[in-house]
PDB file of N, CA and C in Angstrom:
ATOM      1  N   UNK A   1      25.538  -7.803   5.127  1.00  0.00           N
ATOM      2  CA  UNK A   1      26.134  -6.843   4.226  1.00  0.00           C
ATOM      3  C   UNK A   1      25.117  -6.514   3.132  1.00  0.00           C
ATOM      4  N   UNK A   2      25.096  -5.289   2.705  1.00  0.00           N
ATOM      5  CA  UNK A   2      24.488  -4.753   1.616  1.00  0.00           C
ATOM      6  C   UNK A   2      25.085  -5.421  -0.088  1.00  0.00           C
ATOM      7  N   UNK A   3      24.124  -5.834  -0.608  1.00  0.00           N
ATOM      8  CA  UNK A   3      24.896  -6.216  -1.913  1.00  0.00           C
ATOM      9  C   UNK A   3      25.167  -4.836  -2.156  1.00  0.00           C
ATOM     10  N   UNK A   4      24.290  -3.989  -2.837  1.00  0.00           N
ATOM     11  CA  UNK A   4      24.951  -3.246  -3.875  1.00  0.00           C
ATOM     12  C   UNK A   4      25.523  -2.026  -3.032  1.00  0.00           C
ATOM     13  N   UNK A   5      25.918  -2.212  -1.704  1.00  0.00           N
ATOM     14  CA  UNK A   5      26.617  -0.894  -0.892  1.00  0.00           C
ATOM     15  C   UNK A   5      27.909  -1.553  -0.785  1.00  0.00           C
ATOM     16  N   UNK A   6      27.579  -3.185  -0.890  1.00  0.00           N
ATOM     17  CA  UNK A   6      29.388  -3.803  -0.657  1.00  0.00           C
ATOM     18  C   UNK A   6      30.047  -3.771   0.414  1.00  0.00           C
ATOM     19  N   UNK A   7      28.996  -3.282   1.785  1.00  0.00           N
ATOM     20  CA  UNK A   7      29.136  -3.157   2.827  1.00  0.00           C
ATOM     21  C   UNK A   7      27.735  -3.413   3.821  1.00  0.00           C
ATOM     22  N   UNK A   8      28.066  -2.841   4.835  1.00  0.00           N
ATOM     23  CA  UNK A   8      26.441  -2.748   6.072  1.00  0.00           C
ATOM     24  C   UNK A   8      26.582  -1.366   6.294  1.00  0.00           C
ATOM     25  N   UNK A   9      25.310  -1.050   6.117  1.00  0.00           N
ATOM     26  CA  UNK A   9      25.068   0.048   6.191  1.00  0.00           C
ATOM     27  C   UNK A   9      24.365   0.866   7.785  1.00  0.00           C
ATOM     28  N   UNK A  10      23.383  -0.451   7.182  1.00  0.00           N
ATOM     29  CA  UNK A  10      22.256  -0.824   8.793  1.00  0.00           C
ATOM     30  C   UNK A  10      21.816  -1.975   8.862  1.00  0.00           C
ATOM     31  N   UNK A  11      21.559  -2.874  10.112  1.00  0.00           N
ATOM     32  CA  UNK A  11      21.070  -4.019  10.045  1.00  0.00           C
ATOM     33  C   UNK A  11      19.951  -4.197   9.526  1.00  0.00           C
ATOM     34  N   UNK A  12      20.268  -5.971   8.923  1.00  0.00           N
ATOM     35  CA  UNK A  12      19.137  -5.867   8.118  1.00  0.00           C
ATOM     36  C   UNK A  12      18.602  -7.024   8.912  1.00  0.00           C
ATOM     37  N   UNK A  13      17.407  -6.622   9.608  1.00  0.00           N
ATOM     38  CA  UNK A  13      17.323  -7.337  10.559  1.00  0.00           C
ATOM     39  C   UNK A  13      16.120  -8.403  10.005  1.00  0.00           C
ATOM     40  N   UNK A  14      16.311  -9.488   9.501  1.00  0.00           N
ATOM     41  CA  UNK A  14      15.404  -9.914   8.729  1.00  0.00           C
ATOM     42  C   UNK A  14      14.812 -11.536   9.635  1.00  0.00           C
ATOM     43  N   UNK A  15      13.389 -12.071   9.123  1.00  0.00           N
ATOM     44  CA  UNK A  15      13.038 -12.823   9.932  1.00  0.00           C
ATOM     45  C   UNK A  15      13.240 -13.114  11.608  1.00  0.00           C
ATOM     46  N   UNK A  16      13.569 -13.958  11.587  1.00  0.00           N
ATOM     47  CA  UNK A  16      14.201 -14.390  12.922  1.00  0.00           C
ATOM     48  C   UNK A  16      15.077 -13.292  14.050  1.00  0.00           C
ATOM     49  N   UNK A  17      15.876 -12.489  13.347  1.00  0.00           N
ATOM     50  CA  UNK A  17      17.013 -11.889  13.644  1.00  0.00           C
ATOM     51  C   UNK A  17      16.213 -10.061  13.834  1.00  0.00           C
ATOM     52  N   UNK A  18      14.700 -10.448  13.336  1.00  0.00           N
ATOM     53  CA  UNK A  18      14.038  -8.787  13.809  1.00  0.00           C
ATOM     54  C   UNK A  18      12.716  -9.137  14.786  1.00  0.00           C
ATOM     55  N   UNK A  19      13.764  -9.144  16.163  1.00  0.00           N
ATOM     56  CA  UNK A  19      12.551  -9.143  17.173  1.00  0.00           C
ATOM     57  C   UNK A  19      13.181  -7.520  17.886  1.00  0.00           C
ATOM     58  N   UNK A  20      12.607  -7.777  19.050  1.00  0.00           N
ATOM     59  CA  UNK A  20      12.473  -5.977  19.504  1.00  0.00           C
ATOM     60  C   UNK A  20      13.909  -6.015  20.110  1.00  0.00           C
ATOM     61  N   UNK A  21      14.233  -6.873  20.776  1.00  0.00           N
ATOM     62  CA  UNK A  21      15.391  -6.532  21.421  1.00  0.00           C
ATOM     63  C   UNK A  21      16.404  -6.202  20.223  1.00  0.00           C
ATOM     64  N   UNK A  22      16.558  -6.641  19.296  1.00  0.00           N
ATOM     65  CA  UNK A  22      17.743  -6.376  18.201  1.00  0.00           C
ATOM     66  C   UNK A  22      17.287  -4.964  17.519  1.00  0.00           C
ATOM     67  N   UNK A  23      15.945  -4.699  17.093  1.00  0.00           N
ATOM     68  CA  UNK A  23      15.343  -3.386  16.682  1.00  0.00           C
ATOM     69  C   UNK A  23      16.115  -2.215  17.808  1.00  0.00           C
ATOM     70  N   UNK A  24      15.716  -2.571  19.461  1.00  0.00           N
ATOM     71  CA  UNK A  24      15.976  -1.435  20.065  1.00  0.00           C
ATOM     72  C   UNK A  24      17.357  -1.144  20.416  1.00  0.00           C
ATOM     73  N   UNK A  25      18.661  -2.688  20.335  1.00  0.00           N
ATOM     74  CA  UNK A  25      19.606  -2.749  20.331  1.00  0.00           C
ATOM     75  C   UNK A  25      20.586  -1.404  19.011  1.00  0.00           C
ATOM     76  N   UNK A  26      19.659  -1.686  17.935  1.00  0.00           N
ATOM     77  CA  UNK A  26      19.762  -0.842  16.475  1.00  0.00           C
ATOM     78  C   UNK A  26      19.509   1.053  16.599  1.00  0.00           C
ATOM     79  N   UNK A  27      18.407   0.324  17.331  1.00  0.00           N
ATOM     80  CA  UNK A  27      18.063   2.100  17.442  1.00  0.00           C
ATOM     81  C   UNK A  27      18.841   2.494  18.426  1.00  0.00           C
ATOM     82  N   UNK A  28      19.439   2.431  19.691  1.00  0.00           N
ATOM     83  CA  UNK A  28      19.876   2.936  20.309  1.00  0.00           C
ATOM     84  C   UNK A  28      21.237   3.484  20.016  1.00  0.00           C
ATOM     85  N   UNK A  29      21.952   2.444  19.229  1.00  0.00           N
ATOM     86  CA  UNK A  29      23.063   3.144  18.978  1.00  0.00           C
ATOM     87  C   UNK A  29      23.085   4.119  17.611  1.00  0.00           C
ATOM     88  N   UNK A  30      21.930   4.438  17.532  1.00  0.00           N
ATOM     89  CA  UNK A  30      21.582   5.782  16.626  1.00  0.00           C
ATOM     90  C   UNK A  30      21.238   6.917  17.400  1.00  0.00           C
ATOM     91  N   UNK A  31      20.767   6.989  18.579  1.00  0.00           N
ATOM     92  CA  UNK A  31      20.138   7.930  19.077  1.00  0.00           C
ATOM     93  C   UNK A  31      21.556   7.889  20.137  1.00  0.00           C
ATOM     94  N   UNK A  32      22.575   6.908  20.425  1.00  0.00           N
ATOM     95  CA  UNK A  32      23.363   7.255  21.465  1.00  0.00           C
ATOM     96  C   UNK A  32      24.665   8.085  20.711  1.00  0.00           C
ATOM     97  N   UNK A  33      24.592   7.439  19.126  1.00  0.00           N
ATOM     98  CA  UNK A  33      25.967   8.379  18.732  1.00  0.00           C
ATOM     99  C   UNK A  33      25.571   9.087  17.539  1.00  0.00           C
ATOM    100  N   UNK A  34      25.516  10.171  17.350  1.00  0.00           N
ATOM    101  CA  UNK A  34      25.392  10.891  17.035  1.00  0.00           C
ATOM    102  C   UNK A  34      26.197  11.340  15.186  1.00  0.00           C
ATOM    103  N   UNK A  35      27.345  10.744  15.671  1.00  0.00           N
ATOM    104  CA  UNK A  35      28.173  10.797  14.630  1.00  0.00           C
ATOM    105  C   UNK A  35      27.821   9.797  13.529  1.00  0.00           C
ATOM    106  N   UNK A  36      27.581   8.344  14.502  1.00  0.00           N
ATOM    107  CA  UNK A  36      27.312   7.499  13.915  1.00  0.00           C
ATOM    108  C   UNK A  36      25.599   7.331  12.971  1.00  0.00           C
ATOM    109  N   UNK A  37      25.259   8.195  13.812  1.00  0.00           N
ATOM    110  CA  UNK A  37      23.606   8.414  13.112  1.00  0.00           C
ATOM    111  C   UNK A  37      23.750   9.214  11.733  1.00  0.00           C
ATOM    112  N   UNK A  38      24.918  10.119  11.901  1.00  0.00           N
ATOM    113  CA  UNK A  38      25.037  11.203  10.633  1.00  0.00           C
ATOM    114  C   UNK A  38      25.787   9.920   9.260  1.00  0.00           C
ATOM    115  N   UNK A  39      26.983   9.523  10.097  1.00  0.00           N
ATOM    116  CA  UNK A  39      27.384   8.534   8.583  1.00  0.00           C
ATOM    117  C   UNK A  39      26.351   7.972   8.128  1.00  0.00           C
ATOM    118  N   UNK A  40      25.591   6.819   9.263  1.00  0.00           N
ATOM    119  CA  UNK A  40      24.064   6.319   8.429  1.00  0.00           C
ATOM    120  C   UNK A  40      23.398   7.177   7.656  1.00  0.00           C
ATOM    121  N   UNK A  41      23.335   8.179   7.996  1.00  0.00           N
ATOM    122  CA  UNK A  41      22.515   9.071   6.898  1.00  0.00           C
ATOM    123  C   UNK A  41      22.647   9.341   6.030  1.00  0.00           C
ATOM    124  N   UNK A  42      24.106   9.825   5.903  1.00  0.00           N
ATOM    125  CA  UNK A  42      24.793  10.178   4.338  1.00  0.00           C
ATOM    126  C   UNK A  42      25.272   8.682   3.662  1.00  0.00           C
ATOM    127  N   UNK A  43      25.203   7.444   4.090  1.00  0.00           N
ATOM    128  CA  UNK A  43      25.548   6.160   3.315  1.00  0.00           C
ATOM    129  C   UNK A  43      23.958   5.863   2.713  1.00  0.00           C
ATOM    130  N   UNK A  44      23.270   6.326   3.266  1.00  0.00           N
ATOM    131  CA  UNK A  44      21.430   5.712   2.883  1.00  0.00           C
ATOM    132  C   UNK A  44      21.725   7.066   1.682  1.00  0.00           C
ATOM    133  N   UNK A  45      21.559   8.263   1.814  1.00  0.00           N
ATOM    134  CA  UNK A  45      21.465   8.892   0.683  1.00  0.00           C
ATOM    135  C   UNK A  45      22.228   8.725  -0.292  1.00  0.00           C
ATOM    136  N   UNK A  46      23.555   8.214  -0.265  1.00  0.00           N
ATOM    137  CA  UNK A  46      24.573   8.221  -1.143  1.00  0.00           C
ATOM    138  C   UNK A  46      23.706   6.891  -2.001  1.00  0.00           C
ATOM    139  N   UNK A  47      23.085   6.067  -1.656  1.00  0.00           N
ATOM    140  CA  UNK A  47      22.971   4.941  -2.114  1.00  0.00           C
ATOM    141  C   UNK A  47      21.339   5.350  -2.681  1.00  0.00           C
ATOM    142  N   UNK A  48      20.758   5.789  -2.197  1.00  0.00           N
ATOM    143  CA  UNK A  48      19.725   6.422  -2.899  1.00  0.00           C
ATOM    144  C   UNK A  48      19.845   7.136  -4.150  1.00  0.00           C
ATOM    145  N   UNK A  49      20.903   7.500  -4.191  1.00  0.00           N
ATOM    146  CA  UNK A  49      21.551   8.585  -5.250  1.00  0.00           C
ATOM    147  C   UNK A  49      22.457   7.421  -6.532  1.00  0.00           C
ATOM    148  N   UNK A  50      22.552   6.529  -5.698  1.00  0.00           N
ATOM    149  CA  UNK A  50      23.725   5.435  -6.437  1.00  0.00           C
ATOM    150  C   UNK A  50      22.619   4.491  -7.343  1.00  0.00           C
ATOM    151  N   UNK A  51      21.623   4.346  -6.324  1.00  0.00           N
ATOM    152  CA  UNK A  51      20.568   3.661  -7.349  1.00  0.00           C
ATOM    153  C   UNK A  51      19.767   4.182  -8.311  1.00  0.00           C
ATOM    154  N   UNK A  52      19.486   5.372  -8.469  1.00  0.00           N
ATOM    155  CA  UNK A  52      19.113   6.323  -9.098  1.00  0.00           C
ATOM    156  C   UNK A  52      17.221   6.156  -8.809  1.00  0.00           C
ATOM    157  N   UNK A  53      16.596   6.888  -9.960  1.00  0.00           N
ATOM    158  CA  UNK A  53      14.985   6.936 -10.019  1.00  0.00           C
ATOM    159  C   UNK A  53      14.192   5.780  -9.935  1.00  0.00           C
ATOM    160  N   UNK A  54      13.048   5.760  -9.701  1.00  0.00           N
ATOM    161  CA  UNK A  54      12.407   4.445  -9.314  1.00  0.00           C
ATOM    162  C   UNK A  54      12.050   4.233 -10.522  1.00  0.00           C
ATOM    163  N   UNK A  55      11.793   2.784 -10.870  1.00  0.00           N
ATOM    164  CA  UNK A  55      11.366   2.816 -12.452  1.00  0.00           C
ATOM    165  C   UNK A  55      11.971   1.474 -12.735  1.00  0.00           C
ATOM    166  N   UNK A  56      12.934   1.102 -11.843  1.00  0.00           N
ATOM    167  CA  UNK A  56      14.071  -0.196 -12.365  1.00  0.00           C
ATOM    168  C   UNK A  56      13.102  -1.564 -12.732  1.00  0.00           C
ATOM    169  N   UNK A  57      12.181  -1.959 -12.263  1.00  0.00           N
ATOM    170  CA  UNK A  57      11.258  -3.341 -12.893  1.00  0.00           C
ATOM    171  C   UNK A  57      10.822  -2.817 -14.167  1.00  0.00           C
ATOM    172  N   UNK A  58      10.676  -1.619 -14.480  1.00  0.00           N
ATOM    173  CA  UNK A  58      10.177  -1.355 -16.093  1.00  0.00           C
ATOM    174  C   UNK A  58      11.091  -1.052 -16.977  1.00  0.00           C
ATOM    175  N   UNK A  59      12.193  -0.437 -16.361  1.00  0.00           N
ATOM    176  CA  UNK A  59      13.271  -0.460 -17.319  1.00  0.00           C
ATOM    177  C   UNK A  59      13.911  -2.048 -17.733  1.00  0.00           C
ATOM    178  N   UNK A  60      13.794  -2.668 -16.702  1.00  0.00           N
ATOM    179  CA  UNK A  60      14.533  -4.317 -16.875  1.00  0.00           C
ATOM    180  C   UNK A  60      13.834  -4.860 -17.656  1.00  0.00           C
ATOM    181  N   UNK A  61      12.500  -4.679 -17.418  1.00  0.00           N
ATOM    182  CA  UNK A  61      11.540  -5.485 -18.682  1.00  0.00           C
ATOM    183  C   UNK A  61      11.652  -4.844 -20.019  1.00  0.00           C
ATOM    184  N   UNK A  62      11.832  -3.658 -20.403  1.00  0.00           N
ATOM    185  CA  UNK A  62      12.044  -2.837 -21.409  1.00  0.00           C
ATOM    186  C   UNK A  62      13.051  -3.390 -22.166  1.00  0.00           C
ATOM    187  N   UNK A  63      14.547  -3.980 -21.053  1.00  0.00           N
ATOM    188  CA  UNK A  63      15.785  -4.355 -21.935  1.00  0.00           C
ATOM    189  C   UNK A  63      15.796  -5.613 -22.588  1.00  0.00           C
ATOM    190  N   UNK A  64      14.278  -6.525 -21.642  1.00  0.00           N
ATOM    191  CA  UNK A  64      13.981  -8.091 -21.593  1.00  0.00           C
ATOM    192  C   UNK A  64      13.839  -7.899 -23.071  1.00  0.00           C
ATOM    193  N   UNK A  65      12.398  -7.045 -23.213  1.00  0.00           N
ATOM    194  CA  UNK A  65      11.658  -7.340 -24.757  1.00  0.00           C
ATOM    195  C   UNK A  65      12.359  -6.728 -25.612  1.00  0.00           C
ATOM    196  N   UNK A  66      13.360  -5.704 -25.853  1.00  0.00           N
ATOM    197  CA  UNK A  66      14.303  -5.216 -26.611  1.00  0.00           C
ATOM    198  C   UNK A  66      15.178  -6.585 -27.159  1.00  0.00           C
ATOM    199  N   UNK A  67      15.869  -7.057 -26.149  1.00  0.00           N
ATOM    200  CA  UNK A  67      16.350  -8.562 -26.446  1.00  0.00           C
ATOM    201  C   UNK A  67      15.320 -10.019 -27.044  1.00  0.00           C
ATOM    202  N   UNK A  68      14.311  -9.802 -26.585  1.00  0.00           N
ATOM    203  CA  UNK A  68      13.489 -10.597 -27.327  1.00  0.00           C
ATOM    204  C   UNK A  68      12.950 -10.228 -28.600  1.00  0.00           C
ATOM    205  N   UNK A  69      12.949  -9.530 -29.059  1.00  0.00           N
ATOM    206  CA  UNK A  69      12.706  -8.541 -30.361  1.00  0.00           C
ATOM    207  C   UNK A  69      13.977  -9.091 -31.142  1.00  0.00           C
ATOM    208  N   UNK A  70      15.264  -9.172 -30.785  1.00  0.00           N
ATOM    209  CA  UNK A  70      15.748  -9.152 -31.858  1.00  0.00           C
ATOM    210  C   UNK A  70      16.500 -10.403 -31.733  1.00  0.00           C
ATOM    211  N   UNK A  71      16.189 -11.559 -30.791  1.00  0.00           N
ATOM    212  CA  UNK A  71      15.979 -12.649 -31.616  1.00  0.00           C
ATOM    213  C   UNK A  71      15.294 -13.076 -32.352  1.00  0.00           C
ATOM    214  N   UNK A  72      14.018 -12.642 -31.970  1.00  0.00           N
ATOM    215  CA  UNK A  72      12.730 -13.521 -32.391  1.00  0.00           C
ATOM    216  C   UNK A  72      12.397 -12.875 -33.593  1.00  0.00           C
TER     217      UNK A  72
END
């Protein structure tokens, strides 16, 4: 499951669990349904859109030293 989708979106086929047979197992049922290729698409953009602009490690550090500022 996706943390911040709160769901699966697409496998996340990580270590162990991304050899080819599970990759082509993945892809196929993208290229076999069609419908199902379109929801993937619009859940990846929606979440692209949900996370907003790239920038998030400098903004987090920005809020770090803001908070360290006004303890210190």
């Amino acid at each position: 499951m996706n943390i911040v989708a709160d769901k699966r979106i697409a496998p996340e086929l990580i270590q162990k669990e991304c050899t080819p047979e599970n990759i082509a197992k993945a892809i196929e049922v993208l290229l076999s349904d069609p419908a199902h290729a379109q929801q993937t698409r619009d859940e990846l953009i929606g979440m692209r859109a949900r996370l907003g602009d790239g920038g998030a490690s400098t903004r987090a550090a920005s809020v770090v030293l803001e908070m360290l500022a006004a303890i210190g």
